[in-house]
N, C-alpha and C. Protein backbone atom coordinates (compact mmCIF):
# COMPACT_ATOMS: atom_id res chain seq x y z
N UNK A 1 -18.41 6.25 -15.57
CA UNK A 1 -18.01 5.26 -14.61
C UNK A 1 -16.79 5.78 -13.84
N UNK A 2 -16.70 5.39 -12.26
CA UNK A 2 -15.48 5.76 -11.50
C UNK A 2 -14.86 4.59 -11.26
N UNK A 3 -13.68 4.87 -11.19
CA UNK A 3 -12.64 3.88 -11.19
C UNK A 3 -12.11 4.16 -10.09
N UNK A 4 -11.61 3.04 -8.95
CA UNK A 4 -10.62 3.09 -7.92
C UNK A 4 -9.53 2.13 -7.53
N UNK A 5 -9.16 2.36 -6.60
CA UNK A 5 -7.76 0.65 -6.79
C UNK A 5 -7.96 0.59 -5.26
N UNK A 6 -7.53 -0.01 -4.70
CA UNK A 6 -7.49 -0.91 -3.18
C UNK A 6 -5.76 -0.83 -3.31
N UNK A 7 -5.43 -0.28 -2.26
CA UNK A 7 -4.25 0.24 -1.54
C UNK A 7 -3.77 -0.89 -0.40
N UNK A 8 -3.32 -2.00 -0.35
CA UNK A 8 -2.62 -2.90 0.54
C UNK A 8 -1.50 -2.03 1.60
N UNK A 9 -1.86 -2.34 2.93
CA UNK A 9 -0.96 -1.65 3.81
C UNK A 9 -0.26 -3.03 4.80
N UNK A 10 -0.26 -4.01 4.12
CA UNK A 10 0.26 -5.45 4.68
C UNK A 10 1.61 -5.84 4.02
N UNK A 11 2.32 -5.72 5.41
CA UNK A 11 3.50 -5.94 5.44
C UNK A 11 4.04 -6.57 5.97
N UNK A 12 5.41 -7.94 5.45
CA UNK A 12 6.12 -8.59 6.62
C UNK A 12 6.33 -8.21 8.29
N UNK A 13 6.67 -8.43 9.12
CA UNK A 13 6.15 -7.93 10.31
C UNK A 13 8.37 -7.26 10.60
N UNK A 14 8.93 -8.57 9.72
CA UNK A 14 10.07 -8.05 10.03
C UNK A 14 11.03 -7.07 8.45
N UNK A 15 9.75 -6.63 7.70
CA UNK A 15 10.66 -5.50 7.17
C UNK A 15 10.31 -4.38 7.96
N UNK A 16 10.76 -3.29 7.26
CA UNK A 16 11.26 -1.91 7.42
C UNK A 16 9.95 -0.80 7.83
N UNK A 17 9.67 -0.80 8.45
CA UNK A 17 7.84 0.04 8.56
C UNK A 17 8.27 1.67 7.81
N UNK A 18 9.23 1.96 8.16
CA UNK A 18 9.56 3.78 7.82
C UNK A 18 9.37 3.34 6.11
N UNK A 19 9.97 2.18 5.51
CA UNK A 19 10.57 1.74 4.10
C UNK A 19 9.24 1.37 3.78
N UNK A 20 8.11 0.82 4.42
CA UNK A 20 7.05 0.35 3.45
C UNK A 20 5.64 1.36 3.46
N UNK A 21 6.13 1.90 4.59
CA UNK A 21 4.97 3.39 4.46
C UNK A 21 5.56 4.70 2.98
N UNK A 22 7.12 4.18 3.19
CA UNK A 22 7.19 5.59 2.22
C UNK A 22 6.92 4.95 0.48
N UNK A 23 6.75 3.31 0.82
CA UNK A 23 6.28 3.11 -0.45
C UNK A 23 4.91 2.57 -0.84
N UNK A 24 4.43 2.68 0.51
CA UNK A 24 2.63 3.26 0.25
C UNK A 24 2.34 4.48 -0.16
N UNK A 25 3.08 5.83 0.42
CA UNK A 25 3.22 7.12 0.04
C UNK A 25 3.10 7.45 -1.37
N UNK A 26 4.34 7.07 -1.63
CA UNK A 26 4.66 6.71 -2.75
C UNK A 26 3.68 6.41 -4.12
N UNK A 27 2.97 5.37 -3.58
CA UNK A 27 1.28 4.28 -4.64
C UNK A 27 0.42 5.04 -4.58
N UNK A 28 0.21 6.21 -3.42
CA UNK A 28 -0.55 6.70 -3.16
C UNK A 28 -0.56 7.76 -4.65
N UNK A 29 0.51 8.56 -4.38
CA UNK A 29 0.83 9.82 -5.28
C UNK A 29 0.86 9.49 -6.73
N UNK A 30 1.36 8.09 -7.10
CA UNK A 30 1.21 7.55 -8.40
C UNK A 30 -0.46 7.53 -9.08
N UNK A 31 -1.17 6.78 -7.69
CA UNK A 31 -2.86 6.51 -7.76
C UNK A 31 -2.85 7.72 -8.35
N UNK A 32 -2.95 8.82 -7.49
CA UNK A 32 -3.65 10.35 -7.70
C UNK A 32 -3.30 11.01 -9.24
N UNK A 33 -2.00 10.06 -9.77
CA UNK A 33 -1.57 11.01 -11.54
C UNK A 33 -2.15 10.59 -11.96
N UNK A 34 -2.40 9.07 -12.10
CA UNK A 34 -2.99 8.56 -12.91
C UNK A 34 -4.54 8.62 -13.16
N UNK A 35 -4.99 9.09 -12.45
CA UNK A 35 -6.35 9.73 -12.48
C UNK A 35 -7.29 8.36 -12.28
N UNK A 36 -7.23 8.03 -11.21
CA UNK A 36 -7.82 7.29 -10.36
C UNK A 36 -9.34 7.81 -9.17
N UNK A 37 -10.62 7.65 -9.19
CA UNK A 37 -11.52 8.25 -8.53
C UNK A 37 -11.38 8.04 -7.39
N UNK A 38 -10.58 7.02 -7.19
CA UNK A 38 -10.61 6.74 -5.15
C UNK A 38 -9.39 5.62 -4.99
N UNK A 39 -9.09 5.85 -3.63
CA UNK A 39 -8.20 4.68 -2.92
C UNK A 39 -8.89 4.20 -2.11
N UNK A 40 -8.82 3.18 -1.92
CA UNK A 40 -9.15 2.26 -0.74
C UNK A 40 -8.49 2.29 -0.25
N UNK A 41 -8.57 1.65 1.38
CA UNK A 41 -7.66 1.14 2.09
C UNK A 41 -8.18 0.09 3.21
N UNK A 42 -7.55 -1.23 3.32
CA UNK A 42 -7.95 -2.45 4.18
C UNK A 42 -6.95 -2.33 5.33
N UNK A 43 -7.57 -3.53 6.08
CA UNK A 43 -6.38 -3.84 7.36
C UNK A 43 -6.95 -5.13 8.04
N UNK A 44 -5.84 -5.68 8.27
CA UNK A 44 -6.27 -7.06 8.61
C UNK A 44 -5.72 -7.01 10.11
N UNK A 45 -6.17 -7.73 11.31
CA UNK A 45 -5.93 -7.31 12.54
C UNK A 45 -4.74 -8.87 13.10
N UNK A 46 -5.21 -10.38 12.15
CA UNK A 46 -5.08 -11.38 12.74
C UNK A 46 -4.34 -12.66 11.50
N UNK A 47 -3.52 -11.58 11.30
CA UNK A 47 -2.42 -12.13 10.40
C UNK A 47 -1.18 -12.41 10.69
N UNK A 48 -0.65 -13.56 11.04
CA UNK A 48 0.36 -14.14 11.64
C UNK A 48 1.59 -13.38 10.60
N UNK A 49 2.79 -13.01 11.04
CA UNK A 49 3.66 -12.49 10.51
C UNK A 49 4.09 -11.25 9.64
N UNK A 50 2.65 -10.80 10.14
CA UNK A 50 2.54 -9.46 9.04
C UNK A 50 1.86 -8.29 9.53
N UNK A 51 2.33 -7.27 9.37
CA UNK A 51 1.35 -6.06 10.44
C UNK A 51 0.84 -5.29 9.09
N UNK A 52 0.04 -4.33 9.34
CA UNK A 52 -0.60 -3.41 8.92
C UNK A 52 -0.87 -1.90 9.31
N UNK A 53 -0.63 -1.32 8.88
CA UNK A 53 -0.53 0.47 9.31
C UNK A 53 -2.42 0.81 9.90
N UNK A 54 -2.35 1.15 10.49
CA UNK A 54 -3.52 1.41 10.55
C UNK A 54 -4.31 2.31 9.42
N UNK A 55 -5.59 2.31 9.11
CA UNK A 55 -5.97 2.88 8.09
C UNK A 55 -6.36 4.15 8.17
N UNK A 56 -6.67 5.00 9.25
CA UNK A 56 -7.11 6.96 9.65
C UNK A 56 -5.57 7.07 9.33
N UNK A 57 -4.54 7.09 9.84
CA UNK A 57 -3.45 7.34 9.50
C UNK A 57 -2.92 7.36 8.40
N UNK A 58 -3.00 6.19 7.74
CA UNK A 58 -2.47 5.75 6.34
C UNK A 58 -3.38 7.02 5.22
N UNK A 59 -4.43 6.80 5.74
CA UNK A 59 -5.11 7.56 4.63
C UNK A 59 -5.17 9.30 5.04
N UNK A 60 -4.79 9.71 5.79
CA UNK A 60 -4.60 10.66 6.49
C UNK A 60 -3.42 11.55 5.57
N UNK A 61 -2.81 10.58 5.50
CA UNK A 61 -1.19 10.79 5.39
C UNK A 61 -0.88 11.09 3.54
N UNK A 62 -1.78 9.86 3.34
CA UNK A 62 -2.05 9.74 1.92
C UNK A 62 -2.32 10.83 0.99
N UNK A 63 -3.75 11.67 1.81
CA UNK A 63 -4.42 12.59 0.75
C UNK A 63 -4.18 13.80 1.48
N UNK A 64 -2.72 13.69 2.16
CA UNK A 64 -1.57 15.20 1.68
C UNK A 64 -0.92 15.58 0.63
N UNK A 65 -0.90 14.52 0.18
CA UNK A 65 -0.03 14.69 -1.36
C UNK A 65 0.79 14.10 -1.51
């Protein structure tokens, strides 16, 4: 059996974007020790107060290391 986790890229609209990407980065690199078969990644377009990274990017960024 493979195992994966779902990666949230939803964020207050007024925190820190540099601060919550480097702690997606971050979940990302943890996912990958822990020996995890996959990340997901969502995005919601029509969420009042909250943005989202886009996901080619996010995951782009992600499975550099």
């Amino acid at each position: 059996m493979k195992v994966g986790i779902y990666l949230n890229s939803q964020h207050r609209e007024r925190d820190d974007p540099s601060r919550r990407l480097a702690e997606k980065l971050e979940q990302a690199r943890m996912i990958r020790a822990l020996g995890f078969d996959s990340i997901r990644a969502g995005e919601h377009q029509f969420v009042s107060g909250f943005h989202c990274f886009p996901r080619l990017p996010l995951c782009s960024c992600g499975s550099r290391g």
